[in-house]
Protein backbone atom coordinates (compact mmCIF):
# COMPACT_ATOMS: atom_id res chain seq x y z
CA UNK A 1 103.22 66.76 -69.14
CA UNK A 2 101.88 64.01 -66.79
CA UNK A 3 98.98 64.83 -65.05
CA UNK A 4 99.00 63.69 -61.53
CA UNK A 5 96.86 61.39 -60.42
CA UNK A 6 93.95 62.46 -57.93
CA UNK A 7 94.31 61.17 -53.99
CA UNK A 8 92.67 58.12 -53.29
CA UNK A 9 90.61 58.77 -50.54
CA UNK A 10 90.43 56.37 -47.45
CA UNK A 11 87.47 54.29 -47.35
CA UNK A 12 85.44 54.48 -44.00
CA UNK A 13 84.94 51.81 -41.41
CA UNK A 14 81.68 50.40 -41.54
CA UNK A 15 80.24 50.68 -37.91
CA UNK A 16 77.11 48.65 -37.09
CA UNK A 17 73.97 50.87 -36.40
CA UNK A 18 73.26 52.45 -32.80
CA UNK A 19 76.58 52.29 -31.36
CA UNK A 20 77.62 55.13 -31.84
CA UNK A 21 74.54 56.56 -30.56
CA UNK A 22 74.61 54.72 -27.53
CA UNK A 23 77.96 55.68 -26.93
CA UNK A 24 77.46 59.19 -27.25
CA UNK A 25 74.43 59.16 -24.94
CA UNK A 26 76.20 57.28 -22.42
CA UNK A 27 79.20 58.99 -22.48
CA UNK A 28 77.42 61.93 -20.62
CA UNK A 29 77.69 60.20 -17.63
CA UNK A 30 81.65 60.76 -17.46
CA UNK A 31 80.93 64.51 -16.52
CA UNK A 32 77.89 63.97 -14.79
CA UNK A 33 80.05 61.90 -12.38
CA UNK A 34 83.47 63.59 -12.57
CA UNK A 35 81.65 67.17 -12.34
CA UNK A 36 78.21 66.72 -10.67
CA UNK A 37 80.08 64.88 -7.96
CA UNK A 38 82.06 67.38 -6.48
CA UNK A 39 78.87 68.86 -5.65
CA UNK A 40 76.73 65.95 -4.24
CA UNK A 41 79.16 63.04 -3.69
CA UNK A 42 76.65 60.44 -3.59
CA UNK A 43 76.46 60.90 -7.26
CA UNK A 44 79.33 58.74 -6.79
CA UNK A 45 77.22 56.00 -7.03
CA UNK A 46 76.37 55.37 -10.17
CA UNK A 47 79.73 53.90 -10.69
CA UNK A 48 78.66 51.13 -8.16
CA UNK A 49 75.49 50.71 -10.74
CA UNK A 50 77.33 50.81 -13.54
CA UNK A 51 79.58 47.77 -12.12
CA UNK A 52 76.46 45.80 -11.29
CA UNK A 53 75.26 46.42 -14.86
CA UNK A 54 77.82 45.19 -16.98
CA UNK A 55 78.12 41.92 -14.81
CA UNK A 56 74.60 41.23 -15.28
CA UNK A 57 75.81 41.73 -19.17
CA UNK A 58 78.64 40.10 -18.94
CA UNK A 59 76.99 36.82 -17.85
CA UNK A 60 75.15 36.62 -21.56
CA UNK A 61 77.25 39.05 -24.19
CA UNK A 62 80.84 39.45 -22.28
CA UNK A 63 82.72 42.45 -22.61
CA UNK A 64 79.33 44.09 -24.83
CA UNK A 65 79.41 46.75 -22.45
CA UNK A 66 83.16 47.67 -22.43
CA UNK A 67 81.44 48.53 -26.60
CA UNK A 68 78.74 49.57 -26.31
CA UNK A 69 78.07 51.24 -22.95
CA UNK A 70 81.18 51.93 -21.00
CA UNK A 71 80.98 56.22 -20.56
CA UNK A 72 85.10 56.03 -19.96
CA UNK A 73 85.34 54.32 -23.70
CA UNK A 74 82.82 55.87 -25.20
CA UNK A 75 84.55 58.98 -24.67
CA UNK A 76 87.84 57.79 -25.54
CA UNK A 77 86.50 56.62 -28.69
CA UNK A 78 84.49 59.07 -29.67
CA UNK A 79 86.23 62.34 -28.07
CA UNK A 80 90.00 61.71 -27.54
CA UNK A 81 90.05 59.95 -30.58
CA UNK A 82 90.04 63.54 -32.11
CA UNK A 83 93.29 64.43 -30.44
CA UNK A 84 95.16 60.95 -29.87
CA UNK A 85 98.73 60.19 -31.94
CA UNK A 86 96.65 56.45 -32.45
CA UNK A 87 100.36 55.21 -31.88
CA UNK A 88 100.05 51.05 -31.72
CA UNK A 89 99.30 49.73 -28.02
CA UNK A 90 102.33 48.09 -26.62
CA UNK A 91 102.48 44.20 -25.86
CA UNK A 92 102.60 44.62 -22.68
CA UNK A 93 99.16 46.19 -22.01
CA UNK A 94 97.68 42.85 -23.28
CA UNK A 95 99.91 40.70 -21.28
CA UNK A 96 98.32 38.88 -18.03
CA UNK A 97 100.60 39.68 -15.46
CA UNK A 98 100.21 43.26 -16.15
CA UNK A 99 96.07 43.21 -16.09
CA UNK A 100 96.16 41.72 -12.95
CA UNK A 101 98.82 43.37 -11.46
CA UNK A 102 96.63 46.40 -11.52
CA UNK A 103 93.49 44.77 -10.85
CA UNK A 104 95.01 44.17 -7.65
CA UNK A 105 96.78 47.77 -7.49
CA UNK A 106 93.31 49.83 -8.27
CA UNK A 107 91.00 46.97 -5.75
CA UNK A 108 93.37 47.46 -3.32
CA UNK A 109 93.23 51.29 -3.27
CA UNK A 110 89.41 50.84 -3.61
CA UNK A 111 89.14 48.68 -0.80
CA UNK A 112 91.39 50.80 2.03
CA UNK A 113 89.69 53.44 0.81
CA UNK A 114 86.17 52.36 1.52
CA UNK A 115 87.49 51.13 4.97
CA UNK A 116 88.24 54.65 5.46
CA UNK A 117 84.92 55.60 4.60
CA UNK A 118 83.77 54.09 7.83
CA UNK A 119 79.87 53.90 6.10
CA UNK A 120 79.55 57.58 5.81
CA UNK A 121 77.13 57.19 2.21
CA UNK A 122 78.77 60.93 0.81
CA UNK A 123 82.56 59.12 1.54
CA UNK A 124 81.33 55.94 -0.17
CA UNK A 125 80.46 57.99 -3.38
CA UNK A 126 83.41 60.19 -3.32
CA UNK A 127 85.66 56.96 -3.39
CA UNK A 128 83.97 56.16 -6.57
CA UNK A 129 83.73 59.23 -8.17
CA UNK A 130 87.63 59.53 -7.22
CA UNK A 131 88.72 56.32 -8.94
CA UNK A 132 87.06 56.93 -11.95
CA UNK A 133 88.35 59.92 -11.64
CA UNK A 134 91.78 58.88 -11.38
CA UNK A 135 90.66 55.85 -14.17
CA UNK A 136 90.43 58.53 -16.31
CA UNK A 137 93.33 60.70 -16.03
CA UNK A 138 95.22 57.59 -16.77
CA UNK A 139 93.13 56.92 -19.84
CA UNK A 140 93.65 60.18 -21.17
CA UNK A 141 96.66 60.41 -20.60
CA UNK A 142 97.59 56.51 -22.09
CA UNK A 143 94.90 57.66 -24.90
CA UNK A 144 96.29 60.75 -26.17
CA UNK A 145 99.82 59.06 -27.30
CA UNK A 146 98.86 55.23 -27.58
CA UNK A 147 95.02 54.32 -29.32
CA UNK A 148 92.04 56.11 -27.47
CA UNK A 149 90.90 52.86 -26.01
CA UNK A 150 94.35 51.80 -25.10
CA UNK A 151 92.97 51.48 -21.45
CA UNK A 152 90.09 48.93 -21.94
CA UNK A 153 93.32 46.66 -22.66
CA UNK A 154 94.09 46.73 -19.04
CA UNK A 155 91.09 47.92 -17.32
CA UNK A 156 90.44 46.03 -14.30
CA UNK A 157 86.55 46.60 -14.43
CA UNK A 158 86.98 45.09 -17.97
CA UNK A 159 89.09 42.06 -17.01
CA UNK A 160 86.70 41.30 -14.29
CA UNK A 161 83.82 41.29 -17.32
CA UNK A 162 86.25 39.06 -19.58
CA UNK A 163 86.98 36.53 -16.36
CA UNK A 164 83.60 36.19 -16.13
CA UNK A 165 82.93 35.24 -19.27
CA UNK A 166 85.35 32.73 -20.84
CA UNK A 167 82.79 30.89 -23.06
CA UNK A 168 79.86 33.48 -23.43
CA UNK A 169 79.17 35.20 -26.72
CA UNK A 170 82.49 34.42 -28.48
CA UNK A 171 84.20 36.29 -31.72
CA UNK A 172 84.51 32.61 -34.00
CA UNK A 173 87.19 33.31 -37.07
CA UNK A 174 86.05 31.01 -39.45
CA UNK A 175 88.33 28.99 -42.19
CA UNK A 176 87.55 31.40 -45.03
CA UNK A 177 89.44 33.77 -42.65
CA UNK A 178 92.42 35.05 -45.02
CA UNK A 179 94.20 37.29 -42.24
CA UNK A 180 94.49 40.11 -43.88
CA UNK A 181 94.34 42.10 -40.41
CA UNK A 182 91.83 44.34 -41.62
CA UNK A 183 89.87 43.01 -38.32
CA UNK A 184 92.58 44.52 -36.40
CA UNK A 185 93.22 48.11 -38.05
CA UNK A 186 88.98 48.55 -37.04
CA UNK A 187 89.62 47.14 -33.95
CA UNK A 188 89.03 49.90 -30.73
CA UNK A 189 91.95 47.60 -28.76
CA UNK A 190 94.04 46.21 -31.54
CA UNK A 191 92.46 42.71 -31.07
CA UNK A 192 93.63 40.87 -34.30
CA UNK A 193 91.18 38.10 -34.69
CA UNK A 194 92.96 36.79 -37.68
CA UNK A 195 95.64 34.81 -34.92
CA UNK A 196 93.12 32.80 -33.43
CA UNK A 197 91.68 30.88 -37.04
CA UNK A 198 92.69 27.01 -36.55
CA UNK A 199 93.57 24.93 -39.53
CA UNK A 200 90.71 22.41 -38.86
CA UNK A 201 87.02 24.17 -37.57
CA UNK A 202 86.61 27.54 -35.91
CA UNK A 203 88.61 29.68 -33.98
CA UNK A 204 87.58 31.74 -31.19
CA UNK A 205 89.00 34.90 -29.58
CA UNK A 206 89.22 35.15 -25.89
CA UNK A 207 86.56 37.10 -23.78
CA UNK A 208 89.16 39.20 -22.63
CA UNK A 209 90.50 40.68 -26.28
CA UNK A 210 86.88 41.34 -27.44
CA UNK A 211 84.74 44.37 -26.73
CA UNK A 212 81.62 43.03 -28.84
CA UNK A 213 81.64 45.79 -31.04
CA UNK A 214 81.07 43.85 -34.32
CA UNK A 215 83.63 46.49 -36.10
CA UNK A 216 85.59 43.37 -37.21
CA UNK A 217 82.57 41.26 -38.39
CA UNK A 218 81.48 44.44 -40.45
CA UNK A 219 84.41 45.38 -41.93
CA UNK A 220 85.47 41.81 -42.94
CA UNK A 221 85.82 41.47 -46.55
CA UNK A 222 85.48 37.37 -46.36
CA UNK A 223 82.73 37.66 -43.85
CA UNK A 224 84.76 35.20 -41.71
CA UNK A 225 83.99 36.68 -38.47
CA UNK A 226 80.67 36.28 -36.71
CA UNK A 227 79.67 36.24 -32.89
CA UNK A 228 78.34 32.47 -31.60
């Protein structure tokens, strides 16, 4: 008789070191927010510093914080990611049109909303808290079919971070590059960084695609990819 031959077990994606601790302690803020807010709106806030901290980061490492220190994908990565069908993200979450289209839907809803709020500081906070809020019930719900992070594709705080930073701290896909998409199976948004090696020099992935969370770089078996 044949004896069958054992499973082979799936190797692990190699993660760079203190992200996912960073992660988990920032993704704490999500119910300190969501919850905590209900109670004393102006907790609402912190939203409004978040924003002004990840454009101060985005002006020197791009999207770093969409990996490293967003509480909405941390969670998604790290929690949902439990649950989620990890189904592939369709096209059209990674198309332009559709970013900006609701860029303009969500600042539009954020603005009239703050008009409403006629200066009152517990409104102002509960606008915030309320479009994360609904931020995440979209994620969630996107998450649990589609990849976890299937949101930051489209996220308007995360386009505004990836405008912002066309030529700052750029994913370069080197000519050793052999595209054998591993970069993209490790990749929290399906970014495949194989697409954008050029026959002659470097390539380089858009701001936009890349959430600076070296998964790519550590998992590549050429050691192709590298941040510049």
């Amino acid at each position: 008789m044949s004896q069958k031959k054992p499973a082979r077990k799936r190797s692990k994606a190699e993660e760079i070191c203190c992200r996912k601790p960073s992660q988990l302690l920032m993704s704490l803020l999500l119910p300190l927010v969501v919850v905590g807010g209900y109670y004393c709106p102006r907790i609402g806030f912190t939203v409004l510093g978040l924003i002004a901290l990840f454009m101060i980061i985005a002006s020197q490492r791009g999207r770093f914080y969409c990996g490293w220190l967003c509480p909405m994908g941390a969670f998604h990565e790290r929690f949902l990611s439990l649950v989620s069908l990890h189904r592939p993200i369709l096209p059209v979450f990674k198309s332009s049109w559709f970013r900006w289209l609701l860029f303009a839907l969500m600042m539009s809803l954020m603005t009239f909303r703050l008009f409403t709020a006629w200066g009152d500081p517990k409104a102002i906070g509960g606008v915030f808290r309320s479009m994360w809020i609904l931020s995440t019930g979209i994620a969630i719900g996107l998450g649990l079919y589609f990849k976890p992070r299937v949101w930051c594709t489209v996220c308007p705080m995360g386009s505004m971070q990836g405008i912002s930073s066309k030529n700052t701290y750029l994913l370069t896909v080197e000519e050793s590059c052999v595209q054998c998409k591993k970069c993209q199976k490790v990749c929290p948004i399906s970014t495949y960084p194989g697409s954008f090696k050029q026959d002659e020099g470097p390539g380089r992935v858009p701001s936009i695609e890349c959430l600076r969370c070296s998964n790519c770089v550590m998992n590549c078996p050429k050691k192709a990819l590298s941040f510049q």
